[in-house]
N, C-alpha and C. Protein backbone atom coordinates (compact mmCIF):
# COMPACT_ATOMS: atom_id res chain seq x y z
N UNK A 1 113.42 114.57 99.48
CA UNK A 1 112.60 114.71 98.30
C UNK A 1 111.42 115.63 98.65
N UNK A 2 111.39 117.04 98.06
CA UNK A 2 110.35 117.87 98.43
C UNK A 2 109.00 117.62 97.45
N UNK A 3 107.99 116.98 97.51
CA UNK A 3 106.66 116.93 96.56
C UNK A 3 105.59 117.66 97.27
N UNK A 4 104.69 117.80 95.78
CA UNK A 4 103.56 118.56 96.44
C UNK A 4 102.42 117.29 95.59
N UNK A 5 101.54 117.08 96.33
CA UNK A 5 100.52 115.92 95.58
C UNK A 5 99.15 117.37 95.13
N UNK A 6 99.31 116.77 93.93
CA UNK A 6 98.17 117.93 93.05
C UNK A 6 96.55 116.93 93.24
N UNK A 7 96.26 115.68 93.28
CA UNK A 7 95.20 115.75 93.76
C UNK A 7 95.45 114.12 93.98
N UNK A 8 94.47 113.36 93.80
CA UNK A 8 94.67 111.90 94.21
C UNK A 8 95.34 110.84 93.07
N UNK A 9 95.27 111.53 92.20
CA UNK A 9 96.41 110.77 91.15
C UNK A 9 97.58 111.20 90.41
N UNK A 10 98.10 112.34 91.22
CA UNK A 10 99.35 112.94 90.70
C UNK A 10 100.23 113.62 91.98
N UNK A 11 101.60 113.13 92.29
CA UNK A 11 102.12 114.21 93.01
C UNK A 11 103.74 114.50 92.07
N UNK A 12 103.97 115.66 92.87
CA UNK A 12 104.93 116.35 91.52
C UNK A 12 106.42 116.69 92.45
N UNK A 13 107.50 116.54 91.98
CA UNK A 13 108.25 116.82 93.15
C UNK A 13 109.85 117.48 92.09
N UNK A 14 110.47 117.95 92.55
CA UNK A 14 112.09 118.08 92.25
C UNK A 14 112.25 117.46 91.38
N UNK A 15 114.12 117.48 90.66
CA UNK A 15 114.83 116.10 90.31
C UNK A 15 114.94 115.21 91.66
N UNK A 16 114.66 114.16 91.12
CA UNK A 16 114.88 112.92 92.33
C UNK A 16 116.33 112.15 91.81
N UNK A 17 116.86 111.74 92.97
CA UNK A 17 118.00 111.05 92.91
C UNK A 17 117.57 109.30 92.50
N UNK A 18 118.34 108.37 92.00
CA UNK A 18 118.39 106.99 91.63
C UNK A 18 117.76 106.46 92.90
N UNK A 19 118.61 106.89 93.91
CA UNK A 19 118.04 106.37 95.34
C UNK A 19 116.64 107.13 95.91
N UNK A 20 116.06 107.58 95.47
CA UNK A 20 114.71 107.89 95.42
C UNK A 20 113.71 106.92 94.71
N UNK A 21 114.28 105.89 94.04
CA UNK A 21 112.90 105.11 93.04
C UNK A 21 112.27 104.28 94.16
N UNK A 22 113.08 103.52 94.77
CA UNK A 22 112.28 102.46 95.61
C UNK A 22 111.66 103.21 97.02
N UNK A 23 111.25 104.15 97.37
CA UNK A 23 111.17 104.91 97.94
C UNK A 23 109.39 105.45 97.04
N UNK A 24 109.66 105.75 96.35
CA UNK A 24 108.57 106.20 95.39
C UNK A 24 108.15 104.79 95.04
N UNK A 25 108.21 103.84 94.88
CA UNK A 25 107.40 102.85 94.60
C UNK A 25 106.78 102.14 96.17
N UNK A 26 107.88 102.50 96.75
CA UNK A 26 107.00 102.06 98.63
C UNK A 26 105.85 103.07 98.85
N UNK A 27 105.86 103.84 98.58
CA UNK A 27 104.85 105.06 98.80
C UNK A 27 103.23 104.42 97.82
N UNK A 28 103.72 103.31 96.92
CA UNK A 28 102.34 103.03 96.49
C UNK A 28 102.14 104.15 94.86
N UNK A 29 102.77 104.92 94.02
CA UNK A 29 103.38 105.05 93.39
C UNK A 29 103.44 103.64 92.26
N UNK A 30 102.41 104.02 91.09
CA UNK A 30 102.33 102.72 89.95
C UNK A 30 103.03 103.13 88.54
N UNK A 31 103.12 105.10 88.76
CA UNK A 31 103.92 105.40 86.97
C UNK A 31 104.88 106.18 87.47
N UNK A 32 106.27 106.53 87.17
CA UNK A 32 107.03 107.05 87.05
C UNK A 32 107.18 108.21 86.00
N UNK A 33 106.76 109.32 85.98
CA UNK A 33 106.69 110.52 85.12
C UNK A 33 107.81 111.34 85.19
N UNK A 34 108.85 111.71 83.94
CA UNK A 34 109.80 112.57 84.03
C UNK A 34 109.45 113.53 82.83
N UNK A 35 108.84 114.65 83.76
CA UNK A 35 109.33 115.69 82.23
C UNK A 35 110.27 117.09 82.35
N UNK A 36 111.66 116.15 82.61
CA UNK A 36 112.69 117.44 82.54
C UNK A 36 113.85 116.83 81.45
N UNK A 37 113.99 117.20 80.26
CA UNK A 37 115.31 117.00 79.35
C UNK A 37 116.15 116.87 79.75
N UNK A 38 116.77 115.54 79.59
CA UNK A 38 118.02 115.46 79.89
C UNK A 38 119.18 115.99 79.72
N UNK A 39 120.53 116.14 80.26
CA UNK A 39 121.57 117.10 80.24
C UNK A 39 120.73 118.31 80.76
N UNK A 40 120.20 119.12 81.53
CA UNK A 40 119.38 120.17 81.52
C UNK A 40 120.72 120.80 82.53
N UNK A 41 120.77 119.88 83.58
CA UNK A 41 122.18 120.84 84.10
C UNK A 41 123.05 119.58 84.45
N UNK A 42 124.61 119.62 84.91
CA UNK A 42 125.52 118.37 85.61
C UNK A 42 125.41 117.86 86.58
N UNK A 43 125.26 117.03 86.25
CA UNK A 43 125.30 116.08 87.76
C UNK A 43 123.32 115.28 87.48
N UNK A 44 122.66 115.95 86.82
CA UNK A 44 121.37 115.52 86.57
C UNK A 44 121.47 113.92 86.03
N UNK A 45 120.66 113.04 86.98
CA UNK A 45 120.77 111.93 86.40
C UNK A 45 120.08 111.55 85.12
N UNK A 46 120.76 110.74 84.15
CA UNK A 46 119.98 110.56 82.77
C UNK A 46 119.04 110.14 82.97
N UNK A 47 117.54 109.78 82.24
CA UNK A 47 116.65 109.38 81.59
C UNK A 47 116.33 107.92 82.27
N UNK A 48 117.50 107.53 81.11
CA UNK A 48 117.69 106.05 81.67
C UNK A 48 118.41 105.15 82.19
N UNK A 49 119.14 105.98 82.92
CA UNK A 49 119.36 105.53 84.47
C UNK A 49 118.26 105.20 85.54
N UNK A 50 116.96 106.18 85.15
CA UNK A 50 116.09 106.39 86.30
C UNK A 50 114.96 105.50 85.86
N UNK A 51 114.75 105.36 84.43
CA UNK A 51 113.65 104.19 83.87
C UNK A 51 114.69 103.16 84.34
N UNK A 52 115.88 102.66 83.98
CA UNK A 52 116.42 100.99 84.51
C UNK A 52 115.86 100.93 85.92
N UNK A 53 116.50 101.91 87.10
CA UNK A 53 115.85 101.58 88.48
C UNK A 53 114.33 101.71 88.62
N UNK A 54 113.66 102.17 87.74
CA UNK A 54 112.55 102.54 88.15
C UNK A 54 111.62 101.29 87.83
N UNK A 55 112.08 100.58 86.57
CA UNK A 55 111.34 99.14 86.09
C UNK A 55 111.99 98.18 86.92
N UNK A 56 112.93 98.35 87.46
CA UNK A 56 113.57 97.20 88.25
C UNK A 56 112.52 97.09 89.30
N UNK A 57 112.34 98.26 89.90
CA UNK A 57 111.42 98.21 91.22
C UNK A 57 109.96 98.03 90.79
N UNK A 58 109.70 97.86 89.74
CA UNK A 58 108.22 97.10 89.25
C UNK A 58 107.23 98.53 88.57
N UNK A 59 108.14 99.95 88.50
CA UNK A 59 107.31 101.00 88.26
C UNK A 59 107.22 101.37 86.78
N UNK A 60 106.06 101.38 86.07
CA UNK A 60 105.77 101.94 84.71
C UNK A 60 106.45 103.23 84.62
N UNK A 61 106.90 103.54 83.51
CA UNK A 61 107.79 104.88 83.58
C UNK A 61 107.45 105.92 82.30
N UNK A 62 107.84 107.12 82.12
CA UNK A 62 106.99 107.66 81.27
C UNK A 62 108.17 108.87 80.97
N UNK A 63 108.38 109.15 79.98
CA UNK A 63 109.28 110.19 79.82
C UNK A 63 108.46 111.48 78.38
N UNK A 64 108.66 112.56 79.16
CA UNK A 64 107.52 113.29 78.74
C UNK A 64 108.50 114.52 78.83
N UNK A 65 109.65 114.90 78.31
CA UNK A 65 110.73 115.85 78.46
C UNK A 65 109.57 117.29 77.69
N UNK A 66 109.63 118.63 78.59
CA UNK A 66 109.01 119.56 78.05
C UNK A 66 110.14 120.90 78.81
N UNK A 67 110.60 121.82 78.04
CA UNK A 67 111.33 123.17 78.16
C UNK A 67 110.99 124.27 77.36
N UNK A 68 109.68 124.38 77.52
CA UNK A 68 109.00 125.09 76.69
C UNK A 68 107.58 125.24 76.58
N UNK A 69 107.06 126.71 76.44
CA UNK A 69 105.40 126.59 76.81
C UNK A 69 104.82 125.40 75.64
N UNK A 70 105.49 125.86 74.25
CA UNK A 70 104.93 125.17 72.98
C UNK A 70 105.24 123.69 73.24
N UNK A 71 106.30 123.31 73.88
CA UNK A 71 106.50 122.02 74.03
C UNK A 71 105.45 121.42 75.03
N UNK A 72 105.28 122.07 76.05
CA UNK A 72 104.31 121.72 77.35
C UNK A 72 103.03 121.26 76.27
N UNK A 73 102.30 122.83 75.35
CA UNK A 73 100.95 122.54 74.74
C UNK A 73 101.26 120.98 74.08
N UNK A 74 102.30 120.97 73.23
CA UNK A 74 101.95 120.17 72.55
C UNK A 74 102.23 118.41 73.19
N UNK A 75 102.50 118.20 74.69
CA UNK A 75 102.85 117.55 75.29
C UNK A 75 101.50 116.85 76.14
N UNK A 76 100.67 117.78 76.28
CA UNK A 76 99.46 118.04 76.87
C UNK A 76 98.81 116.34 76.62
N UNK A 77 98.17 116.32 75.34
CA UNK A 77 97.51 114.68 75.41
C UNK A 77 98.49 113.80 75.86
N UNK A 78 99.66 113.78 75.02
CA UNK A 78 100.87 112.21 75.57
C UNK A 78 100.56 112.15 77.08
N UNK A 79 100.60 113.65 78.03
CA UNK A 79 100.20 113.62 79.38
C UNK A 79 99.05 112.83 79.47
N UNK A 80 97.70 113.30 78.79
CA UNK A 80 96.18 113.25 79.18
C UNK A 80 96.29 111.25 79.11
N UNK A 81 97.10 111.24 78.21
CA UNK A 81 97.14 109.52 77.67
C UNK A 81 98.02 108.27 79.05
N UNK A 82 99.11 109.25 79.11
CA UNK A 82 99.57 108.92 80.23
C UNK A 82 98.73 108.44 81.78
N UNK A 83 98.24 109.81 82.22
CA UNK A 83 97.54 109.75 83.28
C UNK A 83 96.44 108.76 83.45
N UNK A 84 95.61 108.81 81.91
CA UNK A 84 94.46 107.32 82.41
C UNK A 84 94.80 106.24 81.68
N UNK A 85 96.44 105.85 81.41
CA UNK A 85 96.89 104.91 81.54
C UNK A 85 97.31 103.95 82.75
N UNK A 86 97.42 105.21 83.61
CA UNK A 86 98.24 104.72 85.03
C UNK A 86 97.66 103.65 85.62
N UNK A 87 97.82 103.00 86.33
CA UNK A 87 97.12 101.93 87.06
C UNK A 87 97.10 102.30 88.58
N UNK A 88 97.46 103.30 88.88
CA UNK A 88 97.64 103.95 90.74
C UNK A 88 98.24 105.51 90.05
N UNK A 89 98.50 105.88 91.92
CA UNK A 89 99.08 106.99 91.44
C UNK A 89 100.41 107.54 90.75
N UNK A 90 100.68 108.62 90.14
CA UNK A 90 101.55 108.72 89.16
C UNK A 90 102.93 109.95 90.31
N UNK A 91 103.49 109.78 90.10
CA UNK A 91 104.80 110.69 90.53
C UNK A 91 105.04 111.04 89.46
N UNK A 92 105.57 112.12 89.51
CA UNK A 92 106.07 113.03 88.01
C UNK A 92 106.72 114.03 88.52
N UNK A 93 108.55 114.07 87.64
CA UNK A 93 109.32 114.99 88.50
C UNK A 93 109.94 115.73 87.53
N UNK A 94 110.46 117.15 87.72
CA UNK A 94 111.48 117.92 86.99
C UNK A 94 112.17 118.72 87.57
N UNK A 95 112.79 120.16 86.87
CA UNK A 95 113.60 120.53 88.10
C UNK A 95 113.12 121.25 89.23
N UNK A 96 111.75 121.26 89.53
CA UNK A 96 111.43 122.00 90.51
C UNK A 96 109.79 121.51 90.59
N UNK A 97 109.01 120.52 89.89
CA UNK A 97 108.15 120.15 89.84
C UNK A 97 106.97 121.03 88.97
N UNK A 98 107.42 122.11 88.71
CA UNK A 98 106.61 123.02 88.31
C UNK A 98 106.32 122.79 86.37
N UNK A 99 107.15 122.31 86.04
CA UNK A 99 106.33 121.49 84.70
C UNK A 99 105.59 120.76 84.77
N UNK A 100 105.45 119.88 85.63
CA UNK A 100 104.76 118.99 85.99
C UNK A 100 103.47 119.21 86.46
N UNK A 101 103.30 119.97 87.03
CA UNK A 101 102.25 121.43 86.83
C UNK A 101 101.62 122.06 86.64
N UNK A 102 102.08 121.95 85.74
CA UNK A 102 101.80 123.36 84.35
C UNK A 102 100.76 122.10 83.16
N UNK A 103 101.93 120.73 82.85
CA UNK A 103 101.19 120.07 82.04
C UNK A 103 100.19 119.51 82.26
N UNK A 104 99.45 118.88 84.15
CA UNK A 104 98.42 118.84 84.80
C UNK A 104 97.50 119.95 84.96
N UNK A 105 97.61 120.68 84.79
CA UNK A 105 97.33 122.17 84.76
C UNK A 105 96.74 121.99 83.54
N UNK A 106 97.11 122.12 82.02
CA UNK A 106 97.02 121.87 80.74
C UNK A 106 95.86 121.02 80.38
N UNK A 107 96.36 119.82 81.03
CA UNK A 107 94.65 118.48 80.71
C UNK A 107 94.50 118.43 81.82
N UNK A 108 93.66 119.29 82.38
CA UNK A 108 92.42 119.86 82.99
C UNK A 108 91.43 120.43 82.26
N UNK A 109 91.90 121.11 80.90
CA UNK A 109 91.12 121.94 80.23
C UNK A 109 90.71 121.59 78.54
């Protein structure tokens, strides 16, 4: 799992595999953030496949699908709402982490 942590309450990483949740919740990890659309390519695990394991392992989960600058803008608060909802830090993944990113990037400003 390649991540990059953007500051003390966000790190951003790849698609993660099923067998990546409990792994991300050992790490101390309290929200589960996905914003990559599902079906995006094969073999990508669904949605909710990754919220079932991800609440199993005790993690709040958040699905925030964005493929698009206009989608990112208008995605921006659900993020801002998200983030000081969290109760710890947040993981948030897509296909390369770089939406994830972009929308931290976004509510900053």
């Amino acid at each position: 799992m390649q991540t990059k942590k953007l500051d003390d309450t966000i790190t951003v990483s790849h698609q993660i595999a099923i067998e990546d949740v409990q792994t991300i919740r050992d790490q101390g990890f309290t929200l589960l953030m996905c914003n990559r659309p599902d079906g995006e390519d094969p073999g990508q695990p669904a949605w909710g496949e990754v919220k079932a394991a991800a609440e199993a392992a005790g993690l709040k989960t958040a699905f925030l699908p964005v493929s698009s600058r206009d989608e990112a803008i208008a995605m921006k608060e659900p993020f801002q709402v998200e983030m000081a909802s969290a109760d710890g830090p947040v993981f948030a993944y897509c296909r390369t982490g770089t939406r994830c990113e972009i929308l931290w990037t976004l509510s900053k400003n």
